[in-house]
N, C-alpha and C. Protein backbone atom coordinates (compact mmCIF):
# COMPACT_ATOMS: atom_id res chain seq x y z
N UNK A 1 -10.14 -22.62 6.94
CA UNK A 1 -11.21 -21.92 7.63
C UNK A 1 -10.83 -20.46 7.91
N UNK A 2 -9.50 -20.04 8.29
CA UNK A 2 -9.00 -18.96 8.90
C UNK A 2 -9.49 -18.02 7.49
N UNK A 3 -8.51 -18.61 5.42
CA UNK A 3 -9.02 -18.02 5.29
C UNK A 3 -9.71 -17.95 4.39
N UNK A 4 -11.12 -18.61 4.93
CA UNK A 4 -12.61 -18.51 4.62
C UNK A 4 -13.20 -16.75 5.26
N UNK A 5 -12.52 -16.82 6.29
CA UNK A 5 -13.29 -15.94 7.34
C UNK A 5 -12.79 -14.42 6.96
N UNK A 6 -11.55 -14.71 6.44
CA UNK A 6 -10.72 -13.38 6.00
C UNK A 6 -11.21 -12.55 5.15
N UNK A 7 -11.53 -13.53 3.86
CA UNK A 7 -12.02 -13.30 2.72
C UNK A 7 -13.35 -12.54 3.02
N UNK A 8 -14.80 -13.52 4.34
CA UNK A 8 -15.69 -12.83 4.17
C UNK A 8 -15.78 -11.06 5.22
N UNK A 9 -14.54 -11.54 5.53
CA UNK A 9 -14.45 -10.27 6.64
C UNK A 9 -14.17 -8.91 5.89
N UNK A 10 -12.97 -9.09 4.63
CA UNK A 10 -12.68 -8.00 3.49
C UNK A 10 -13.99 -7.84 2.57
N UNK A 11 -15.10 -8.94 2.34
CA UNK A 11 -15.90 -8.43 1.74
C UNK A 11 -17.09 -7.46 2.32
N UNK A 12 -16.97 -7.72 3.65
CA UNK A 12 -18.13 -6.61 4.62
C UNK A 12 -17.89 -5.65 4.91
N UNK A 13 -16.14 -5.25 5.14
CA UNK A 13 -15.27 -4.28 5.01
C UNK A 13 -15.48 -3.63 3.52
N UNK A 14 -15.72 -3.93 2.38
CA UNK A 14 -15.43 -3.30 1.24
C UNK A 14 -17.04 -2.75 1.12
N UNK A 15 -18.03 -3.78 1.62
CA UNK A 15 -19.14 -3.31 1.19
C UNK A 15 -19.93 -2.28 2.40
N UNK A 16 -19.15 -2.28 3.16
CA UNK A 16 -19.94 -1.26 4.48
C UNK A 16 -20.04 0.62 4.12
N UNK A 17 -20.98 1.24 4.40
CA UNK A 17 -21.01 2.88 3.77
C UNK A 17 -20.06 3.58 4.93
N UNK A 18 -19.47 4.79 3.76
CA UNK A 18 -18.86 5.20 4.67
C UNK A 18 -19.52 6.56 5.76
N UNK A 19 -19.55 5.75 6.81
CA UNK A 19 -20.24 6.65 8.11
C UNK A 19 -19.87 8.14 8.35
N UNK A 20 -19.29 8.59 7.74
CA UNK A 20 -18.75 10.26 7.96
C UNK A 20 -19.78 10.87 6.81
N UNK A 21 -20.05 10.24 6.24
CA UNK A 21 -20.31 11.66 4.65
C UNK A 21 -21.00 10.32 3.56
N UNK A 22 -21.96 10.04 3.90
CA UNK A 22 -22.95 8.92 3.09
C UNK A 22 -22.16 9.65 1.38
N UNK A 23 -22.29 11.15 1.21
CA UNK A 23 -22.24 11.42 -0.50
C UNK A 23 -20.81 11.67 -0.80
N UNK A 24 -19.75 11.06 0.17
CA UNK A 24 -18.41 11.14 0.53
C UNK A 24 -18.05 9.41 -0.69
N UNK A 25 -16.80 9.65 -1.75
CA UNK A 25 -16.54 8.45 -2.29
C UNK A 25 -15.49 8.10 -1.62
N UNK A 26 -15.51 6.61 -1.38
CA UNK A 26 -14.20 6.25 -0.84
C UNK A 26 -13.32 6.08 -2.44
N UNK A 27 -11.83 6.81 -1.82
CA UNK A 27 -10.60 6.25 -2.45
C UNK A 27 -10.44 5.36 -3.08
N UNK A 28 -10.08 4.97 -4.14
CA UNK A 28 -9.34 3.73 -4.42
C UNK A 28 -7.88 3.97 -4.87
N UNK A 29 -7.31 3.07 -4.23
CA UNK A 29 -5.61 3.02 -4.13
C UNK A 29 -4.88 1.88 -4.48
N UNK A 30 -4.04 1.87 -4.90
CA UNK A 30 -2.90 0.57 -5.43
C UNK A 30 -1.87 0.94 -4.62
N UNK A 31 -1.15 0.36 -4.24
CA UNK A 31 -0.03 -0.14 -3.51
C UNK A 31 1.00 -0.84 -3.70
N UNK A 32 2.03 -1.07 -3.65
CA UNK A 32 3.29 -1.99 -4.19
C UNK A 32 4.11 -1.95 -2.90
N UNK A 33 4.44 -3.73 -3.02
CA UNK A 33 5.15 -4.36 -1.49
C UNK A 33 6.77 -5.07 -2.73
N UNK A 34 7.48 -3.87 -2.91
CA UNK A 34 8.60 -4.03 -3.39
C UNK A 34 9.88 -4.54 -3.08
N UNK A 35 9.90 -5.94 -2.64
CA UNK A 35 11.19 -6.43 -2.05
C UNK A 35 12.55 -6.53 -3.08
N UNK A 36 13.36 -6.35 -2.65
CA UNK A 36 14.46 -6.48 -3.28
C UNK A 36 15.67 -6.86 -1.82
N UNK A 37 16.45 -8.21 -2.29
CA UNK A 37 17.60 -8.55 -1.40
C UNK A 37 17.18 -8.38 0.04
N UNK A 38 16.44 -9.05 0.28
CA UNK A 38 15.50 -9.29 1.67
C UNK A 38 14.97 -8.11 2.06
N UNK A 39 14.49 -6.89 1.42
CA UNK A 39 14.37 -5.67 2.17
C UNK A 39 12.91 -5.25 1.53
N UNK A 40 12.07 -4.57 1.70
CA UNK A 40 10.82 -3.53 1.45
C UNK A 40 10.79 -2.44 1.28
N UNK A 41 10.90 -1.94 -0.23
CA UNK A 41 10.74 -0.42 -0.02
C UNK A 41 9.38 0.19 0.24
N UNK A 42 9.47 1.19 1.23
CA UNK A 42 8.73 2.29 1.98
C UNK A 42 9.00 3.34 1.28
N UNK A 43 7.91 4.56 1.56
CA UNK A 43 8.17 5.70 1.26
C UNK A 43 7.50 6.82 2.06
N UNK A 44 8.06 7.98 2.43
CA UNK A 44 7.67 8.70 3.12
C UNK A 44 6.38 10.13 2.70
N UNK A 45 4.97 9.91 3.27
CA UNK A 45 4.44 11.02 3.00
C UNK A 45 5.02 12.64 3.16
N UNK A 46 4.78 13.79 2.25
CA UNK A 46 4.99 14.96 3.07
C UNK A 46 4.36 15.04 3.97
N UNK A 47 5.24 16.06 4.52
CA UNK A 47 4.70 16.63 5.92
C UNK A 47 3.05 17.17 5.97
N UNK A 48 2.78 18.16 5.04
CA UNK A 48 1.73 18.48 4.91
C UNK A 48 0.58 17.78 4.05
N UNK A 49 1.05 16.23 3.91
CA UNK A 49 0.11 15.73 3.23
C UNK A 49 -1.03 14.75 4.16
N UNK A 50 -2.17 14.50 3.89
CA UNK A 50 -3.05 13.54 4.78
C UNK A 50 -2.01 12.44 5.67
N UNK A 51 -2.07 12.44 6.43
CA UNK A 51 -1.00 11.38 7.46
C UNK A 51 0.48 11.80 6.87
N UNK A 52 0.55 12.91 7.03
CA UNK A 52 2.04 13.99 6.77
C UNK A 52 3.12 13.18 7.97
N UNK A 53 3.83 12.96 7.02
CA UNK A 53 5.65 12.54 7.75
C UNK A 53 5.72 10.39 8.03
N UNK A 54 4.26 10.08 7.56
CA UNK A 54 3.88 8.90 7.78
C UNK A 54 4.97 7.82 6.86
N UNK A 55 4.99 6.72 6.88
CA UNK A 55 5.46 5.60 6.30
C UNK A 55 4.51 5.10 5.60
N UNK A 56 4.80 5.12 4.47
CA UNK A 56 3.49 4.11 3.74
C UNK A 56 4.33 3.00 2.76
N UNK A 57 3.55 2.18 1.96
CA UNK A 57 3.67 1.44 0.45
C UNK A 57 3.45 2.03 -0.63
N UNK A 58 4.31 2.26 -1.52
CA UNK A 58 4.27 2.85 -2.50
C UNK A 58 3.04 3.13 -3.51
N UNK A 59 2.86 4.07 -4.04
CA UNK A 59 1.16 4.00 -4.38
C UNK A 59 0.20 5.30 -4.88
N UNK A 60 -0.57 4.97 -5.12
CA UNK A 60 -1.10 6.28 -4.82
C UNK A 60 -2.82 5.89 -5.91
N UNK A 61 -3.92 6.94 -6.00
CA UNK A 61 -4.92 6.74 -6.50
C UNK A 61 -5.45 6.51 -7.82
N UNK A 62 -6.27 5.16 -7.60
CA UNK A 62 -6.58 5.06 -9.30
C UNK A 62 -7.58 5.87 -9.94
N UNK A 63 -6.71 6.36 -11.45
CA UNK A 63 -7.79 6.71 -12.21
C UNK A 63 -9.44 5.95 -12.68
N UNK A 64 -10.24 6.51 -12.98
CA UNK A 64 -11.19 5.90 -13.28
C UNK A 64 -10.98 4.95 -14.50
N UNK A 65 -10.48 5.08 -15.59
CA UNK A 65 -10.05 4.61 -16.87
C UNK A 65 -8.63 3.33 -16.49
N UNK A 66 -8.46 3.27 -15.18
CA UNK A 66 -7.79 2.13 -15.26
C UNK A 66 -7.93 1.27 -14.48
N UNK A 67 -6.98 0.22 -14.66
CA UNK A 67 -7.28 -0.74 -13.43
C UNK A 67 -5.91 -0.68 -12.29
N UNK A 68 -6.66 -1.20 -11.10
CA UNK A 68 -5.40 -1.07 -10.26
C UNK A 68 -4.11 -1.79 -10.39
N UNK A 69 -3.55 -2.09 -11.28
CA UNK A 69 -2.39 -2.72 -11.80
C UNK A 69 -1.97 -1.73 -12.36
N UNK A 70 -2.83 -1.43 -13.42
CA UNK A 70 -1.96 -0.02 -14.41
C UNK A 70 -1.72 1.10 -13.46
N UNK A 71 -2.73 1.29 -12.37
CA UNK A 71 -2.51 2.27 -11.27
C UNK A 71 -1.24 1.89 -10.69
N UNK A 72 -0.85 1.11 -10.11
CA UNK A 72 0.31 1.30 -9.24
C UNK A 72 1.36 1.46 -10.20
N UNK A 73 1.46 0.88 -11.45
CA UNK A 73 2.58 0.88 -12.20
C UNK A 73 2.72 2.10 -12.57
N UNK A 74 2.12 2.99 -13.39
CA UNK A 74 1.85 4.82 -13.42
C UNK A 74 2.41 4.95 -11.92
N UNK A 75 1.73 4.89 -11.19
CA UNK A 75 2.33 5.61 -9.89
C UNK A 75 3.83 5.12 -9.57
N UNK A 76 4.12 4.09 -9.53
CA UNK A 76 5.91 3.72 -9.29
C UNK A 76 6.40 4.36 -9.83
N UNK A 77 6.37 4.41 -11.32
CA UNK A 77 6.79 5.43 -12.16
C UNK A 77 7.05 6.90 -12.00
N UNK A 78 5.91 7.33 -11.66
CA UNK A 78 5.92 9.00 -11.01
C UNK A 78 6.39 9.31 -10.07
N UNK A 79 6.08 8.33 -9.18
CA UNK A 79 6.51 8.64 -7.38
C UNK A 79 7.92 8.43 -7.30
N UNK A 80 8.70 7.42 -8.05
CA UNK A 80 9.80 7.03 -7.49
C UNK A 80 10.94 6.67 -8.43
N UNK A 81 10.18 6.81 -10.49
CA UNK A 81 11.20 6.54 -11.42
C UNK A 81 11.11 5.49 -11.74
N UNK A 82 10.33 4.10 -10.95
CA UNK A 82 10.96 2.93 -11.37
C UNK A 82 10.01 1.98 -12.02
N UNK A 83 10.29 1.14 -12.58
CA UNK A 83 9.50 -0.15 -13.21
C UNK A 83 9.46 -1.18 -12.57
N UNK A 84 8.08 -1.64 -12.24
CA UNK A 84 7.93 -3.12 -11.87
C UNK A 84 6.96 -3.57 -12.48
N UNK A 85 6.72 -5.26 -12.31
CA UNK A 85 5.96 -5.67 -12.89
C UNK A 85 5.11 -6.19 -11.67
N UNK A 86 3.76 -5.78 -11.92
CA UNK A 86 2.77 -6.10 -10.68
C UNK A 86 2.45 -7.25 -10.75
N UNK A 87 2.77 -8.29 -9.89
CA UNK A 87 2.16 -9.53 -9.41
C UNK A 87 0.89 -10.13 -8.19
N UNK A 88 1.36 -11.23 -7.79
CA UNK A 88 -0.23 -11.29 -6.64
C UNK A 88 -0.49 -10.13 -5.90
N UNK A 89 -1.79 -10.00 -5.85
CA UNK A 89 -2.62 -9.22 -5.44
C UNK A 89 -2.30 -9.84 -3.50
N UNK A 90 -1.77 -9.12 -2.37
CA UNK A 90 -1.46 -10.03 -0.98
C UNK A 90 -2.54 -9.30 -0.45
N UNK A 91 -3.42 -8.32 -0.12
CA UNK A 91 -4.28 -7.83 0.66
C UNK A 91 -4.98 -7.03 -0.11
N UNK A 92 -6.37 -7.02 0.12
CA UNK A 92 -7.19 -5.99 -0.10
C UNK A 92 -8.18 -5.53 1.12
N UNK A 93 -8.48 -4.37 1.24
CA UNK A 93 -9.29 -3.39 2.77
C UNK A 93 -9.59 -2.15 2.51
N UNK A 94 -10.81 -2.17 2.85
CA UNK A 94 -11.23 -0.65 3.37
C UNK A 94 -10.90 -0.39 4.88
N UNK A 95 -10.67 0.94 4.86
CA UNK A 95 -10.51 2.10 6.13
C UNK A 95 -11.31 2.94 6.08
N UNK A 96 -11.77 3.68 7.42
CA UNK A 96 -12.29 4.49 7.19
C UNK A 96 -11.56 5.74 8.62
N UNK A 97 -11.02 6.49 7.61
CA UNK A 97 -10.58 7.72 8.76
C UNK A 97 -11.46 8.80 8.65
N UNK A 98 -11.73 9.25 9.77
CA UNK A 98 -12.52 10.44 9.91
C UNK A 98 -13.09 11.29 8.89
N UNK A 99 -11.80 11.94 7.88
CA UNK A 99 -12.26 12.69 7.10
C UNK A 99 -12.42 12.33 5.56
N UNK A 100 -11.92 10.82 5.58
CA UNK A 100 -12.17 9.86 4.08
C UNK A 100 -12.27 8.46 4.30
N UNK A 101 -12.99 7.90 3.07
CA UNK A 101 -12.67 6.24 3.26
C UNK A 101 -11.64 5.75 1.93
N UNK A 102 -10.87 4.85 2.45
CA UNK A 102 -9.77 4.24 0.94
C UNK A 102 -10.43 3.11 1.23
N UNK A 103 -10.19 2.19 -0.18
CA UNK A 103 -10.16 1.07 -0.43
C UNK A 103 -8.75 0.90 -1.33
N UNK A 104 -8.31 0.04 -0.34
CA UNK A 104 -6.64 -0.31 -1.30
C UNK A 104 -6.51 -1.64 -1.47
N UNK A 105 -5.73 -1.34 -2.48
CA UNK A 105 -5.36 -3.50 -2.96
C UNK A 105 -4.00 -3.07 -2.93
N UNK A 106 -3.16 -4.17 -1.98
CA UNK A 106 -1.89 -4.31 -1.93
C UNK A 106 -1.48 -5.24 -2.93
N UNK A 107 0.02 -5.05 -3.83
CA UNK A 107 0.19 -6.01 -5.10
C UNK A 107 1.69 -6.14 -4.61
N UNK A 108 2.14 -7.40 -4.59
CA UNK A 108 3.57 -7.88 -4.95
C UNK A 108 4.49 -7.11 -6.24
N UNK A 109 5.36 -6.31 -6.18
CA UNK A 109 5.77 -5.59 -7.32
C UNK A 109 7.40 -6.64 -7.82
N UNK A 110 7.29 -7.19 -8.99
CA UNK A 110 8.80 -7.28 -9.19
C UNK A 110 9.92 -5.57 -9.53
N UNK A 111 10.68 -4.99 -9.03
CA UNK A 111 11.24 -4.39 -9.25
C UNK A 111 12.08 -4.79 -10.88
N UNK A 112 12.14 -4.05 -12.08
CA UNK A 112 12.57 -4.52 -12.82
C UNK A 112 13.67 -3.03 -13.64
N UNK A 113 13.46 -1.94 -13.19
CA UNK A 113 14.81 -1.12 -13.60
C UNK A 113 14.33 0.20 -12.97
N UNK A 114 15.38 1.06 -13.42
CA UNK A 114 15.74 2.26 -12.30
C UNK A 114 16.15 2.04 -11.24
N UNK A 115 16.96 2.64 -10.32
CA UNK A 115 16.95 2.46 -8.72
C UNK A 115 15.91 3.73 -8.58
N UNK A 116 15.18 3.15 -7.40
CA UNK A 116 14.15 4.64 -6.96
C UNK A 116 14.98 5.89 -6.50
N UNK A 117 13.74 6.69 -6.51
CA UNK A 117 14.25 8.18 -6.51
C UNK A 117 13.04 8.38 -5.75
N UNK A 118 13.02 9.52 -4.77
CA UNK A 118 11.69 10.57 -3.97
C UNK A 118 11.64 11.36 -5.34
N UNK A 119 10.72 11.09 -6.23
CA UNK A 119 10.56 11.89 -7.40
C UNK A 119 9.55 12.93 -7.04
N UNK A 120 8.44 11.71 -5.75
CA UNK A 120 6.85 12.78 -5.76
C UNK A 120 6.95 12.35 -4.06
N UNK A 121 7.45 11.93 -3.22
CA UNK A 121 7.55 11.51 -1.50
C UNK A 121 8.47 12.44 -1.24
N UNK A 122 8.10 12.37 0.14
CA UNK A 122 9.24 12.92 1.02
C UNK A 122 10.83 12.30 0.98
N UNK A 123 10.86 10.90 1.10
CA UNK A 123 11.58 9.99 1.67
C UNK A 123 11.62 8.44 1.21
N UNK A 124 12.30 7.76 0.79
CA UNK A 124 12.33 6.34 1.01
C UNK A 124 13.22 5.81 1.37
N UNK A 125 13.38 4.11 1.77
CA UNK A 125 14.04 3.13 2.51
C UNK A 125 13.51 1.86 2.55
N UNK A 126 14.90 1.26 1.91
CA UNK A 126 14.43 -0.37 2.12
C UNK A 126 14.71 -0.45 3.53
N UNK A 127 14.07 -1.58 3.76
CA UNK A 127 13.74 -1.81 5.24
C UNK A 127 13.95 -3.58 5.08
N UNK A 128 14.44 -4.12 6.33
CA UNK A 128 14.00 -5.43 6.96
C UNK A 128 13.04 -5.71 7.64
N UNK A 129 12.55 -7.02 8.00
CA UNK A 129 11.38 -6.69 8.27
C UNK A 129 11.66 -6.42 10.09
N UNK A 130 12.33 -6.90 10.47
CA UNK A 130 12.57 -6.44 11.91
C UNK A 130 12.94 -5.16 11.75
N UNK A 131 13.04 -4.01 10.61
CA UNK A 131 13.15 -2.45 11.19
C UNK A 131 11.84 -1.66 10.88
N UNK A 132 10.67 -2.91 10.34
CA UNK A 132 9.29 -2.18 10.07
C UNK A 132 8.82 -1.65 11.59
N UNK A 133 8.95 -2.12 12.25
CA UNK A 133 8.35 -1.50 13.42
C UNK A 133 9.42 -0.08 14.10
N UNK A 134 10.47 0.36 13.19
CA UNK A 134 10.95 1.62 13.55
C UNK A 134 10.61 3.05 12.93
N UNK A 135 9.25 2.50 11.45
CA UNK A 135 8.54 3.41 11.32
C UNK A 135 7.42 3.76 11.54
N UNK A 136 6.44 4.91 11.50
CA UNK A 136 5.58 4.84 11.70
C UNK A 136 4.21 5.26 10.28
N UNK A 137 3.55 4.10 10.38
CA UNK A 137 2.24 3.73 9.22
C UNK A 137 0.85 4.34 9.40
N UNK A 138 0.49 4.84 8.38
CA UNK A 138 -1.27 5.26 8.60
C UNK A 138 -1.80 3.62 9.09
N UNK A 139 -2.69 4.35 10.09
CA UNK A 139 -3.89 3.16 10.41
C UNK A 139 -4.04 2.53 9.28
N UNK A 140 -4.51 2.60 8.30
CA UNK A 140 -5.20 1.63 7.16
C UNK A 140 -4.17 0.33 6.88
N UNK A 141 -2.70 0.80 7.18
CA UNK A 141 -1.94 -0.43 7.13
C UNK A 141 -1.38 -1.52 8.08
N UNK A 142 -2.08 -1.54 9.42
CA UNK A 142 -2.03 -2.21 10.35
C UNK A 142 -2.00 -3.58 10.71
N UNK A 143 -2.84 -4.02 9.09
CA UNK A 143 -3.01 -5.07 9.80
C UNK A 143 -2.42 -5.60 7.93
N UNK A 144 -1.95 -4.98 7.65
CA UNK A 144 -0.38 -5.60 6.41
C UNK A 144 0.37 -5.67 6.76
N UNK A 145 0.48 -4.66 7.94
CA UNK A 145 2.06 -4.55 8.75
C UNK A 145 2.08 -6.13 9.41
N UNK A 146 1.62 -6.48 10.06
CA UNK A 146 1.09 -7.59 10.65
C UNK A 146 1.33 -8.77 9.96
N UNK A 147 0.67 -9.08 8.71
CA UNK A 147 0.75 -9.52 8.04
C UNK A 147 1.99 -10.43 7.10
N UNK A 148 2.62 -9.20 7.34
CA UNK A 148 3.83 -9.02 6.50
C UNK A 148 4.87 -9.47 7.66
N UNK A 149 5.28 -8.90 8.73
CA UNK A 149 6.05 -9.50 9.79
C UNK A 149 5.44 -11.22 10.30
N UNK A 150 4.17 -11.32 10.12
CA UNK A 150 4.38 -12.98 10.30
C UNK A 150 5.07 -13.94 9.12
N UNK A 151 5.17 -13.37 7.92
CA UNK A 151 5.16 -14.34 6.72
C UNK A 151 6.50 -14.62 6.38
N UNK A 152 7.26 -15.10 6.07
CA UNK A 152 8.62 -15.37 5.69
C UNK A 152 8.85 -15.02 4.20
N UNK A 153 8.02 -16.10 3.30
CA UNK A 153 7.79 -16.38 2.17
C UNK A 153 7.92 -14.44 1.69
N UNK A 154 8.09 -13.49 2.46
CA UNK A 154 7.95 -12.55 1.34
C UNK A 154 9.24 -11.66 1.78
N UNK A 155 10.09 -12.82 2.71
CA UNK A 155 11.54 -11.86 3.35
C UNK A 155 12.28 -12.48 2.40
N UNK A 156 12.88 -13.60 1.95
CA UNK A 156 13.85 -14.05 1.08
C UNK A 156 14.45 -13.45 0.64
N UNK A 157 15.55 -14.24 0.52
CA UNK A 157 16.75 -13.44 -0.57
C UNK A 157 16.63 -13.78 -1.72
């Protein structure tokens, strides 16, 4: 039932307009929840970028010509050097901040070569999940953060 309700709650979320700017497109974004040896890599926005100095999931916006799989994988690549292979899809949500709306799909990434690099971020760090709450996340990921600290199944070694 719980998630029956989830599902229809992300679909009213995806289909609601965005209230700032009706001729405003929301975002679309891919994401990668990259564990390796019990840890999550994060990466740090610039300073001067939308939610500048923030913590996010690796990622960034899809082209029109692809799908959000090929999106995050291009983007790992650029942002950070590395190869993974995108697996389950764990969350999908719209946000809406003031001056834009995203729609992001979070994807399970196998890490499969390179060690990362800040190729296109400020910053990265694997993390445990008890040191997720020593960074700080754009709103839109609040309730992955959440998510992600209840679940076990995605801390393993």
């Amino acid at each position: 039932m719980h998630d029956l309700f989830r599902a229809k709650t992300r679909s009213i979320q995806h289909q609601r307009s965005t209230p700032h700017n009706e001729n405003c497109c929301v975002i679309e974004v891919a994401a990668g929840l990259v564990f390796r040896d019990g840890k999550l890599l994060i990466t740090q926005r610039f300073p001067g970028a939308h939610c500048g100095g923030l913590w996010e999931f690796p990622g960034g916006k899809r082209e029109p010509s692809e799908s959000f799989e090929e999106c995050l994988r291009r983007e790992l690549r650029e942002e950070l050097g590395i190869e993974v292979c995108v697996g389950e899809l764990v969350e999908s949500l719209r946000h809406d901040y003031p001056e834009k709306s995203v729609f992001l799909k979070f994807f399970l990434g196998q890490w499969l070569q390179n060690e990362p690099r800040p190729l296109h971020c400020h910053d990265l760090a694997w993390v445990t999940r008890d040191e997720l709450s020593n960074y700080s996340f754009p709103a839109a990921d609040a309730r992955l953060l959440d998510k992600l600290r209840a679940a076990d199944r995605f801390w393993s070694k």
